[in-house]
Protein backbone atom coordinates (compact mmCIF):
# COMPACT_ATOMS: atom_id res chain seq x y z
CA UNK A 1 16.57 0.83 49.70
CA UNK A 2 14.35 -2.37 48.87
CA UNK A 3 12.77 -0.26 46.11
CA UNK A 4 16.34 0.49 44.74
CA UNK A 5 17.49 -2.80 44.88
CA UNK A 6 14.05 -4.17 43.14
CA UNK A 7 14.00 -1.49 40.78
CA UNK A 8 17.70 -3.38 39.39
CA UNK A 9 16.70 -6.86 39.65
CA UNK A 10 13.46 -5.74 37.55
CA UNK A 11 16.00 -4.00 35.09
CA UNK A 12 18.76 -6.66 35.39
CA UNK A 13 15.68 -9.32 34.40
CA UNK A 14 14.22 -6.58 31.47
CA UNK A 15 17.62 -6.78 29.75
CA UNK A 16 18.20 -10.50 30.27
CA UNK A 17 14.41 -10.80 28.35
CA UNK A 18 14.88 -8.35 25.79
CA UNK A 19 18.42 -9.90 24.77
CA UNK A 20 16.74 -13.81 25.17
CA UNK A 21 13.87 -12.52 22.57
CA UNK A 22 16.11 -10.64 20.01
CA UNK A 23 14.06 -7.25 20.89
CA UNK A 24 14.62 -3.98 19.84
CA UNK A 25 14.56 -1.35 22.14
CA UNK A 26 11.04 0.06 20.11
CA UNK A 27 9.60 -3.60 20.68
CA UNK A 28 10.74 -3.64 24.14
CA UNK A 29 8.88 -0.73 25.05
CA UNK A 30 5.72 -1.62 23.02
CA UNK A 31 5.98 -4.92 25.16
CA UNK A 32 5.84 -2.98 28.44
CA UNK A 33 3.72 -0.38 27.55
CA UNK A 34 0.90 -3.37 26.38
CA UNK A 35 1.73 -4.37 29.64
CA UNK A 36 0.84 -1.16 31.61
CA UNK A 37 -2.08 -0.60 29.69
CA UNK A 38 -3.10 -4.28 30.94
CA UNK A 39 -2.13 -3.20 34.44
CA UNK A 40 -3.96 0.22 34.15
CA UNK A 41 -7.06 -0.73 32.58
CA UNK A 42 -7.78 -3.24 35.99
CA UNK A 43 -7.06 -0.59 37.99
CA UNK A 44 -9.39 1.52 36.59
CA UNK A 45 -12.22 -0.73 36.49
CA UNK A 46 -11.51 -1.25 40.81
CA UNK A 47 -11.76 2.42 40.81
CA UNK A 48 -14.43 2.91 38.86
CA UNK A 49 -16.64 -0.14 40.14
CA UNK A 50 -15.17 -1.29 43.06
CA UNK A 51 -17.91 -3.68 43.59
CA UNK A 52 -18.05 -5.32 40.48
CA UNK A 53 -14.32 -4.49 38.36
CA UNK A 54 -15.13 -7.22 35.56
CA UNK A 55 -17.48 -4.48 34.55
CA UNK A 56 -15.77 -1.88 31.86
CA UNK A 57 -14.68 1.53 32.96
CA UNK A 58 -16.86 3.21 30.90
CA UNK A 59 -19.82 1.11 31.78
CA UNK A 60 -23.04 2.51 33.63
């Protein structure tokens, strides 16, 4: 239930940004998907170099 309910306030606050901004629905997901990518890349960089994750992914 806290998942549901978090999973609506993060859609209810989506659609309150994308109207405030004048996005389309193509710029709206370019937005998030720039931010996954963000998101992702940090995680990788833990995963890959847990001791050091400023290092890049595909570093040595």
């Amino acid at each position: 239930m806290p998942v549901q309910q978090a999973s609506r306030a993060i859609r209810d606050a989506l659609d309150g940004l994308q109207q405030e901004h004048d996005l389309t629905d193509v710029e709206m997901l370019r937005v998030l998907f720039e931010h996954q990518q963000d998101i992702t890349k940090y995680m990788l960089r833990r995963e890959r170099h847990p001791n050091d994750p400023d290092k890049k992914a595909d570093e040595a």
